[in-house]
C-alpha atoms as a PDB file:
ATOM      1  CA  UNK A   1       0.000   0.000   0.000  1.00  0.00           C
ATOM      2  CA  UNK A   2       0.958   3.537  -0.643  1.00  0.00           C
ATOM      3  CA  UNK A   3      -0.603   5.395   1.816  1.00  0.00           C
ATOM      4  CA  UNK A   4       0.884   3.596   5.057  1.00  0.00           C
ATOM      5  CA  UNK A   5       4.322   4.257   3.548  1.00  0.00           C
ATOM      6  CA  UNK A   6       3.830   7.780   2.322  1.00  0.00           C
ATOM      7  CA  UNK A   7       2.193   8.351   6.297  1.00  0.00           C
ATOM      8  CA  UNK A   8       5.235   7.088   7.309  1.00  0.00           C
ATOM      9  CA  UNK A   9       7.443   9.463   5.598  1.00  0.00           C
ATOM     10  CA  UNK A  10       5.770  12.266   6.863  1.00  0.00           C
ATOM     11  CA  UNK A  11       5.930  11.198  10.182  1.00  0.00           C
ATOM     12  CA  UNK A  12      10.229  10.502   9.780  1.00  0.00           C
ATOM     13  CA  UNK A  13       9.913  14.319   7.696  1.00  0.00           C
ATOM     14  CA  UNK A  14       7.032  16.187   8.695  1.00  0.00           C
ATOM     15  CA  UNK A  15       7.342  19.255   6.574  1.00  0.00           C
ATOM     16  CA  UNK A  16       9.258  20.105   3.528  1.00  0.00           C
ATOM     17  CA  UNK A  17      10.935  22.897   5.345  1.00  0.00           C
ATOM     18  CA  UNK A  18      13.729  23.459   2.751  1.00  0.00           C
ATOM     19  CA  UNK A  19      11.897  23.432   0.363  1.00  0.00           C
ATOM     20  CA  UNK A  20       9.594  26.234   1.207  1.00  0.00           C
ATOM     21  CA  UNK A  21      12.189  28.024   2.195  1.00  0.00           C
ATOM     22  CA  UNK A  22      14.759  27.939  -1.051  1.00  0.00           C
ATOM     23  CA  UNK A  23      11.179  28.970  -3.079  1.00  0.00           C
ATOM     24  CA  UNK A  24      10.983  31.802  -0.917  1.00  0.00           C
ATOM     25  CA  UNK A  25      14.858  32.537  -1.562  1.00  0.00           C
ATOM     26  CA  UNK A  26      14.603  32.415  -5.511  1.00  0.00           C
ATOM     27  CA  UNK A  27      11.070  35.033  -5.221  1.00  0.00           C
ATOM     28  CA  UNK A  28      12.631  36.988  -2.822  1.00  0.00           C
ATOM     29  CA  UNK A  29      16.107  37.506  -4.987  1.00  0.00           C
ATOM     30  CA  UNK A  30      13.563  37.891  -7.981  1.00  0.00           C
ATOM     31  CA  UNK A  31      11.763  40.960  -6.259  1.00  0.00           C
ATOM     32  CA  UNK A  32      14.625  42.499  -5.046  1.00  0.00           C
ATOM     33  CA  UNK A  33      15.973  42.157  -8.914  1.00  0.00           C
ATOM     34  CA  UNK A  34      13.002  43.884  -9.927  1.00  0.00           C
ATOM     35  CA  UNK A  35      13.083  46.501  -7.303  1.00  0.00           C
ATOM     36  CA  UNK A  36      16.500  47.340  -9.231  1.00  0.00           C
ATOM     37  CA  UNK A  37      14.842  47.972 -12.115  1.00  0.00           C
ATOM     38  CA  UNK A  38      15.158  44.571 -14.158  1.00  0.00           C
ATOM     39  CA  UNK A  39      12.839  43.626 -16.702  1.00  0.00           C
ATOM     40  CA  UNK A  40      10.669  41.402 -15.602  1.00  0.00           C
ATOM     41  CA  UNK A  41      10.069  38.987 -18.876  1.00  0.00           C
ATOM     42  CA  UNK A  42      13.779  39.591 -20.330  1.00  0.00           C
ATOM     43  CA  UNK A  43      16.363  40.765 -18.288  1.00  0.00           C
ATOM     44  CA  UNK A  44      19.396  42.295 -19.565  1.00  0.00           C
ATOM     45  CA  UNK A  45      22.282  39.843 -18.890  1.00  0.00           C
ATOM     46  CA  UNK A  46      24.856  42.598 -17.882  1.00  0.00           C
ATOM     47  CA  UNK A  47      22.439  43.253 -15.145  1.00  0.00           C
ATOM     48  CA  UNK A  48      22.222  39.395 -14.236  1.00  0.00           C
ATOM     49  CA  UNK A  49      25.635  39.425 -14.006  1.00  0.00           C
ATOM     50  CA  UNK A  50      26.037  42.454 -11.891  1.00  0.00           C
ATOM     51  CA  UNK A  51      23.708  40.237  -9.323  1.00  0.00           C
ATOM     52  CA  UNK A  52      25.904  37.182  -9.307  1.00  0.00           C
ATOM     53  CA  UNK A  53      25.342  35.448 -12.655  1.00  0.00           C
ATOM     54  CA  UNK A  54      27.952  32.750 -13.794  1.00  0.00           C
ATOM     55  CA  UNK A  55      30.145  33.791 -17.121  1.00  0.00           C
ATOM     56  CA  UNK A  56      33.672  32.240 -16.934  1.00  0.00           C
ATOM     57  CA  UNK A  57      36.039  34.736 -16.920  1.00  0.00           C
ATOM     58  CA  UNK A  58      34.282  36.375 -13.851  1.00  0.00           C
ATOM     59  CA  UNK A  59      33.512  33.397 -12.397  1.00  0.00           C
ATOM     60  CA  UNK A  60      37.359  32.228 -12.120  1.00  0.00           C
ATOM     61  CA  UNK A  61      38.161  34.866 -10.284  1.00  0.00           C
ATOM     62  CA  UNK A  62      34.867  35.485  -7.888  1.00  0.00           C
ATOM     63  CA  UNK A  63      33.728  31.752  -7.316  1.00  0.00           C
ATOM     64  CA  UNK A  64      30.687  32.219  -5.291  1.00  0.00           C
ATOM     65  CA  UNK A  65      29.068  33.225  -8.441  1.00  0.00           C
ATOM     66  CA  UNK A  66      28.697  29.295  -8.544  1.00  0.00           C
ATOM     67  CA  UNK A  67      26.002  29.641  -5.853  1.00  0.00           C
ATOM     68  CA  UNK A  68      24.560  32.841  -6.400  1.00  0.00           C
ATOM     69  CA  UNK A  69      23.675  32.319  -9.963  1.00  0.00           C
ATOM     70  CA  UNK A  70      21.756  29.278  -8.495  1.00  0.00           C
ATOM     71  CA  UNK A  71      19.053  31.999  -7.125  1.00  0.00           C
ATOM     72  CA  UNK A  72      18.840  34.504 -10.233  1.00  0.00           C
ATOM     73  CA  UNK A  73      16.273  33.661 -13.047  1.00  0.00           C
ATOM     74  CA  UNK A  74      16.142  35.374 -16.640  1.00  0.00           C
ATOM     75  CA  UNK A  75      12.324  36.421 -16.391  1.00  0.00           C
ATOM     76  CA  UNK A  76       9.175  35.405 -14.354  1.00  0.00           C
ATOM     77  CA  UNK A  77       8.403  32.336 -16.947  1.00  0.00           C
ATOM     78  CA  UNK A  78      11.966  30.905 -16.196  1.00  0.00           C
ATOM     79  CA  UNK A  79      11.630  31.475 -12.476  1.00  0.00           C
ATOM     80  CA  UNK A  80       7.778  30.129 -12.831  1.00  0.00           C
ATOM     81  CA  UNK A  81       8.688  26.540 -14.333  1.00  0.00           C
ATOM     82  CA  UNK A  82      11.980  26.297 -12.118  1.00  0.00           C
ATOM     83  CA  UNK A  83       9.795  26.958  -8.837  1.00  0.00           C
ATOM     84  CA  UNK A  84       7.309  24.617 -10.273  1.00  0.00           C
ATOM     85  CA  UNK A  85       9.575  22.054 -10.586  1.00  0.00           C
ATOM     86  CA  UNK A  86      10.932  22.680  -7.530  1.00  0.00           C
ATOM     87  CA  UNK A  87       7.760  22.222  -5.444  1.00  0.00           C
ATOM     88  CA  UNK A  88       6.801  18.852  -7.230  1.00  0.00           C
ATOM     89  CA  UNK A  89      10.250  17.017  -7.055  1.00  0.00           C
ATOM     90  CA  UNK A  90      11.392  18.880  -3.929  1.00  0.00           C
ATOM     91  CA  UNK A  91       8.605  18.012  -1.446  1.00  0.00           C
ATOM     92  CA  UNK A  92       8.940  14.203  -1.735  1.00  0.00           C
ATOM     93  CA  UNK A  93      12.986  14.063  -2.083  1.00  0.00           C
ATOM     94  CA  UNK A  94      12.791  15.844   1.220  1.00  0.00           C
ATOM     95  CA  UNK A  95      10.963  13.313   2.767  1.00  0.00           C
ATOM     96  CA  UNK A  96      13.043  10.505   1.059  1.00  0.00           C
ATOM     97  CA  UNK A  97      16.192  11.791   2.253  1.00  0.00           C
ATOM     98  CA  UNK A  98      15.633  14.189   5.304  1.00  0.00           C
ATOM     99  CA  UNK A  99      15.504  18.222   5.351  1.00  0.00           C
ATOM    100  CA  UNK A 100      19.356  18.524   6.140  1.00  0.00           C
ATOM    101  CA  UNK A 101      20.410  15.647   3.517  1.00  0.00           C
ATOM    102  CA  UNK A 102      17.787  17.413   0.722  1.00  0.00           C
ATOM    103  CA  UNK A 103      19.568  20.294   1.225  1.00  0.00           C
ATOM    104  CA  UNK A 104      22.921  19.068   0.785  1.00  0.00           C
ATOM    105  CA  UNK A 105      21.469  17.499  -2.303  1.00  0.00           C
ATOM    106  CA  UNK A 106      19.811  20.565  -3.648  1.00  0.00           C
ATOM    107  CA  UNK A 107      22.956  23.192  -3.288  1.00  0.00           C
ATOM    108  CA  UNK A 108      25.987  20.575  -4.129  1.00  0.00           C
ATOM    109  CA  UNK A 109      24.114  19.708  -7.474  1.00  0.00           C
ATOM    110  CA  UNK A 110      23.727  23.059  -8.054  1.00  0.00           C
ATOM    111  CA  UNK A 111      27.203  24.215  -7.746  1.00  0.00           C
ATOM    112  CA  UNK A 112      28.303  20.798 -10.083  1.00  0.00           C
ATOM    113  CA  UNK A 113      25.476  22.581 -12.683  1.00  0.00           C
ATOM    114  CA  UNK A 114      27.375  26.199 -12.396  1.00  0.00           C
ATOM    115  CA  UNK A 115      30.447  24.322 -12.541  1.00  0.00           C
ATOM    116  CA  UNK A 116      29.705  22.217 -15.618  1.00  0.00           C
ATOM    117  CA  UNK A 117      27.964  25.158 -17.157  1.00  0.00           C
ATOM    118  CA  UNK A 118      31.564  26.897 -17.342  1.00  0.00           C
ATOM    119  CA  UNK A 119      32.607  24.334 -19.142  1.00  0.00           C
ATOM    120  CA  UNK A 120      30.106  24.596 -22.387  1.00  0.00           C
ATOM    121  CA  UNK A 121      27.068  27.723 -22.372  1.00  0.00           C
ATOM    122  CA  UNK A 122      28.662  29.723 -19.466  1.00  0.00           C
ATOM    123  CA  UNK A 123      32.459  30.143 -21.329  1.00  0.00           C
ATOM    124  CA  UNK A 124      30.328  32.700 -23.507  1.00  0.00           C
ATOM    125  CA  UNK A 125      27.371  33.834 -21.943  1.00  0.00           C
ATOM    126  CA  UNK A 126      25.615  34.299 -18.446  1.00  0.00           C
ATOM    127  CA  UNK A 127      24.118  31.721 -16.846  1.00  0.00           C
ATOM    128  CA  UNK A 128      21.841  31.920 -14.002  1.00  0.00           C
ATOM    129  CA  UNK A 129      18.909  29.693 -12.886  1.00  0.00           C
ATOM    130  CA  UNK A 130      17.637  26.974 -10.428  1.00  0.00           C
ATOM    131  CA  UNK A 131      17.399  24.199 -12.662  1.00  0.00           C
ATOM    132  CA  UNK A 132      20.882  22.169 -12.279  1.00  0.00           C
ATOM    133  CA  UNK A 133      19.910  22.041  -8.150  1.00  0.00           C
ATOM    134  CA  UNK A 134      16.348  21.036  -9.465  1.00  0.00           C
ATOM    135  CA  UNK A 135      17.812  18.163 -11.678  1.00  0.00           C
ATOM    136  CA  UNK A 136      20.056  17.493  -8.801  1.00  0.00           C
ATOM    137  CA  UNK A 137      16.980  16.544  -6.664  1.00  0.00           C
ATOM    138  CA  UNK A 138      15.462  14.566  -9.566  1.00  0.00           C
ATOM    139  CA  UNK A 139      18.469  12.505  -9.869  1.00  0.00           C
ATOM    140  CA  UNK A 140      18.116  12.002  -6.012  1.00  0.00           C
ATOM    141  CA  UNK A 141      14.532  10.320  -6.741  1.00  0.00           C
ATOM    142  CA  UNK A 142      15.877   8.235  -9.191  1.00  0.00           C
ATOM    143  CA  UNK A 143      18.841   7.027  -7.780  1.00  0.00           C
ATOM    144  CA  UNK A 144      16.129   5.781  -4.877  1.00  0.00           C
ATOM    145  CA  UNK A 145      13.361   4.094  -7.389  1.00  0.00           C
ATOM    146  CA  UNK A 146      16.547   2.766  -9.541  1.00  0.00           C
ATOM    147  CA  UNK A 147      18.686   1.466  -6.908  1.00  0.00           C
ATOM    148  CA  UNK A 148      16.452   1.002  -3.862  1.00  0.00           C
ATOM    149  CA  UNK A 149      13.034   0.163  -5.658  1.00  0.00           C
ATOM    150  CA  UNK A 150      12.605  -3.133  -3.413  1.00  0.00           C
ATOM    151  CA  UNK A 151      12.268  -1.045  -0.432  1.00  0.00           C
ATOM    152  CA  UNK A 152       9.551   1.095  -2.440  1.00  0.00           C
ATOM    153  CA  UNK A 153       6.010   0.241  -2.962  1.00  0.00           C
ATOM    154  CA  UNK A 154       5.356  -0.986  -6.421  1.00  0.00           C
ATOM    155  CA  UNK A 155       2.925   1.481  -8.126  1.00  0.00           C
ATOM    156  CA  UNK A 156       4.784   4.659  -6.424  1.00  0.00           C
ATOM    157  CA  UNK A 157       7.393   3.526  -8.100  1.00  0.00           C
ATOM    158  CA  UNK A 158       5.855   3.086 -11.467  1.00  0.00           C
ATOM    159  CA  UNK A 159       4.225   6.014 -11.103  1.00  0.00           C
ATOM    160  CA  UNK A 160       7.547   8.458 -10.220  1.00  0.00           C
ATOM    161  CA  UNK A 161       9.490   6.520 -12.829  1.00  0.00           C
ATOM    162  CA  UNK A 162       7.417   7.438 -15.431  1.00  0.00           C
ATOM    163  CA  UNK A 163       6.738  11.116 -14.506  1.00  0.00           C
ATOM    164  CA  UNK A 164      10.918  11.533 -13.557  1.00  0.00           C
ATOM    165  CA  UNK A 165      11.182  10.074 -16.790  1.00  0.00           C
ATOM    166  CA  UNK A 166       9.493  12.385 -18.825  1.00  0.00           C
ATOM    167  CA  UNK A 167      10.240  14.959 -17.136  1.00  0.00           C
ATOM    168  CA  UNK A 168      14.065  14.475 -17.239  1.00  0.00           C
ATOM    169  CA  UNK A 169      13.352  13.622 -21.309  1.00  0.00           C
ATOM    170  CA  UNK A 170      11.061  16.341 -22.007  1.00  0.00           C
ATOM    171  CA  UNK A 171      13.964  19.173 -20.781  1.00  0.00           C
ATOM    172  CA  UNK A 172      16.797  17.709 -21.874  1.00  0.00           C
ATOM    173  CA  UNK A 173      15.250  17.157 -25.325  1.00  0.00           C
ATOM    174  CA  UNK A 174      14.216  21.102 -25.405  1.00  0.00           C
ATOM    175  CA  UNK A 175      17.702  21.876 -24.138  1.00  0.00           C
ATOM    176  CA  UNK A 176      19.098  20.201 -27.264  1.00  0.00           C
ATOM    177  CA  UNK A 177      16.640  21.864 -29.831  1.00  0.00           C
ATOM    178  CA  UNK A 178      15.970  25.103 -28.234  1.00  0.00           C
ATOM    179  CA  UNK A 179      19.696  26.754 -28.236  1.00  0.00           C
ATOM    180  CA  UNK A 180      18.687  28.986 -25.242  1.00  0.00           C
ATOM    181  CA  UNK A 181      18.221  26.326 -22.336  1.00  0.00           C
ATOM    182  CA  UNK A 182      21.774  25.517 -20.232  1.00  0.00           C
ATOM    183  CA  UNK A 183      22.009  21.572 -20.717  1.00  0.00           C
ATOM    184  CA  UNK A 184      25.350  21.171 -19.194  1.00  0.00           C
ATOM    185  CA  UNK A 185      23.726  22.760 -15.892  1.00  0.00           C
ATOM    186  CA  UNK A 186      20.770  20.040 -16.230  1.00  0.00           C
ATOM    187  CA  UNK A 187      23.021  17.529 -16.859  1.00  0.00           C
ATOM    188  CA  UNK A 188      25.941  18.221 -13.962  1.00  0.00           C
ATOM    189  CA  UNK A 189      22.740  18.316 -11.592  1.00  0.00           C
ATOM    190  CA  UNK A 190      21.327  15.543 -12.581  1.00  0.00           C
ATOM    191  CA  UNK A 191      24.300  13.074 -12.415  1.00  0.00           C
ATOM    192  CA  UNK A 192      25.544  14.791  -8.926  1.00  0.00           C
ATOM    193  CA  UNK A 193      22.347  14.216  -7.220  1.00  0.00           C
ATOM    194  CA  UNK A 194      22.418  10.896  -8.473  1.00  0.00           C
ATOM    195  CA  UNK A 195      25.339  10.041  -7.319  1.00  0.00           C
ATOM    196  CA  UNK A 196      25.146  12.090  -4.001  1.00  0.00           C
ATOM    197  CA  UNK A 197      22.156   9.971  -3.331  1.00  0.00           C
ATOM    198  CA  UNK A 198      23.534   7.092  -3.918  1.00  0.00           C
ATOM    199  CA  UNK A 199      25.829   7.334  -1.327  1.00  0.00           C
ATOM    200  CA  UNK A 200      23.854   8.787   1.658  1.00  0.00           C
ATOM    201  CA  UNK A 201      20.957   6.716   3.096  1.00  0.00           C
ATOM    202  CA  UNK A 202      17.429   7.518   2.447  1.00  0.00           C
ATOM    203  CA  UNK A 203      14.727   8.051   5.189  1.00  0.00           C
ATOM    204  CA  UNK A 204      12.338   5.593   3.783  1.00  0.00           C
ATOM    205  CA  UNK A 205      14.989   3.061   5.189  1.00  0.00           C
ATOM    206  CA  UNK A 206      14.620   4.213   8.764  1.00  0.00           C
ATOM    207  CA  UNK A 207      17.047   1.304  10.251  1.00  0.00           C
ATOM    208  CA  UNK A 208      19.468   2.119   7.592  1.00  0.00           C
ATOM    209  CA  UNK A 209      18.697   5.765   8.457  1.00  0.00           C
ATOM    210  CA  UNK A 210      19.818   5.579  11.449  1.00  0.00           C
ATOM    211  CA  UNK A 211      22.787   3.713  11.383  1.00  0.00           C
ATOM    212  CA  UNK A 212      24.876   5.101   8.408  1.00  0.00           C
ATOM    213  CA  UNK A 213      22.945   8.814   7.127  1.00  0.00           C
ATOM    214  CA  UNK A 214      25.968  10.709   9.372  1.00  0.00           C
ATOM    215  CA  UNK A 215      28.880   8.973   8.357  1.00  0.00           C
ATOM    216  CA  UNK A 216      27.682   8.687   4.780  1.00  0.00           C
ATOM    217  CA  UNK A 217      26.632  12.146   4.199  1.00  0.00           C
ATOM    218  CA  UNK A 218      29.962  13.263   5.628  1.00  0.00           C
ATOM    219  CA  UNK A 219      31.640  10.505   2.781  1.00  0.00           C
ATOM    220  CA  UNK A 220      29.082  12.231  -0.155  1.00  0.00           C
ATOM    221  CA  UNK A 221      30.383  16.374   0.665  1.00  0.00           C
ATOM    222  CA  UNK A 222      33.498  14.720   1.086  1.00  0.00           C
ATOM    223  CA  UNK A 223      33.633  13.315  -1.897  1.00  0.00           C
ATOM    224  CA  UNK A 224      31.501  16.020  -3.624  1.00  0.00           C
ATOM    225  CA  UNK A 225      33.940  18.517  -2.558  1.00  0.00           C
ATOM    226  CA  UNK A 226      37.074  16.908  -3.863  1.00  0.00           C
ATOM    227  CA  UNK A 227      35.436  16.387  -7.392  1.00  0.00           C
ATOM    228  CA  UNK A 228      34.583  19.747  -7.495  1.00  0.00           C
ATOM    229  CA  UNK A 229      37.868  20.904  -6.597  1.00  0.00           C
ATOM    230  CA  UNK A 230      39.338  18.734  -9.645  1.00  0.00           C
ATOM    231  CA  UNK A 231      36.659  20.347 -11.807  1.00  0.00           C
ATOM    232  CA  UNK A 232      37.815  23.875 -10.935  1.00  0.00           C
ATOM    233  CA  UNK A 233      41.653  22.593 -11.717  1.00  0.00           C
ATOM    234  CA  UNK A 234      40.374  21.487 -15.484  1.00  0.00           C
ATOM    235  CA  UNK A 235      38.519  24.742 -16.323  1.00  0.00           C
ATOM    236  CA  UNK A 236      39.489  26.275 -19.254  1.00  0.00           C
ATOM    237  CA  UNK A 237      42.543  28.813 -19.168  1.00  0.00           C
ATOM    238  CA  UNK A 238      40.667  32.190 -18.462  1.00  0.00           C
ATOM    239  CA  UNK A 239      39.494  33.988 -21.244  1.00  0.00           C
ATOM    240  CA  UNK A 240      39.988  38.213 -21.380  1.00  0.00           C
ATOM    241  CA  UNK A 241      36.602  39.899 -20.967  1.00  0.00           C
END
């Protein structure tokens, strides 16, 4: 039965905390952009940039543009769909993995999507947006109905596969075709929080849980930290603005 186990869940993670609270982040960074007089619909990249955005050549020398371009969106559409996204996936990969493990999940993958980023759409041009910390969270929800489906119910797993599925497909394919949507972000999320997940121990597996989520979420930043590290070694040479 679903129900029992989803009860359970919420009892183990009653609310969604972090998640409620990095949508509140990305609106309130949106208002204050518009409060600075950005265009709502189409902001003017030099002015995402003066807020934090990711471009290479700035980015090599002021790296927490990795994470603040993580909370800037190009327009209220692109900040609509990205907090959209973020509601659906993030609520239950909160509860799967616990608030403080989610949100280890959520900002690692999304400094491995800024990071990645520099490596392909973000040599050239600004990159800003949510989305490689959302994939990040999606790959955490499949790593758990991939690798850990026998300790899922049946149809919630058939169920998330296919929606992950096609959601996952869906952007990556309009990435691809569209020319103005940051694939390498989606795609340095997406295989982060997979393997991020993979490592630490979900909540659905209380006994598990219990014994191992410290000592393997220590192991997953460890090891996050040290690939990143390498990452930032094998960046281009930097480019003159």
């Amino acid at each position: 039965m679903i129900d029992p186990f989803l009860h359970r869940l919420r009892q183990a993670t009653p609310h969604a905390r972090v998640t409620g609270t990095l949508i509140a982040l990305n609106l309130l960074v949106w208002l204050a952009n518009l409060a600075d007089g950005l265009n709502p619909v189409l902001p003017d990249a030099r002015e995402l940039l003066a807020w934090g955005g990711n471009l290479l050549p700035l980015t090599q020398r002021e790296p927490w543009r990795l994470v603040s371009a993580m909370f800037l969106h190009a327009g209220i559409i692109h900040l609509a769909f990205n907090m959209w996204a973020l509601w659906n996936v993030g609520s239950i990969s909160e509860r799967f993995y616990g608030n403080t493990q989610f949100a280890l999940i959520y900002l690692l993958s999304g400094l491995f999507g800024s990071l990645a980023s520099l490596f392909f759409a973000a040599r050239t041009a600004v990159s800003v947006g949510a989305s490689g910390a959302i994939f990040g969270i999606t790959g955490a929800l499949l790593a758990a109905i991939l690798l850990k489906r026998d300790k899922l119910p049946g149809p919630l797993v058939a169920s998330m596969r296919s929606s992950l599925f096609m959601f996952v497909g869906y952007s990556l394919f309009l990435g691809f075709t569209s020319g103005v949507v940051d694939n390498a972000a989606h795609v340095g999320g997406l295989v982060s929080g997979f393997l991020l997940a993979w490592i630490m121990a979900e909540k659905f597996d209380w006994a598990e849980y219990r014994r191992h989520a410290v000592s393997r979420a220590l192991l997953a930043v460890g090891a996050a930290l040290a690939a990143a590290f390498t990452l930032w070694q094998l960046l281009p040479a930097r480019p003159a603005l």
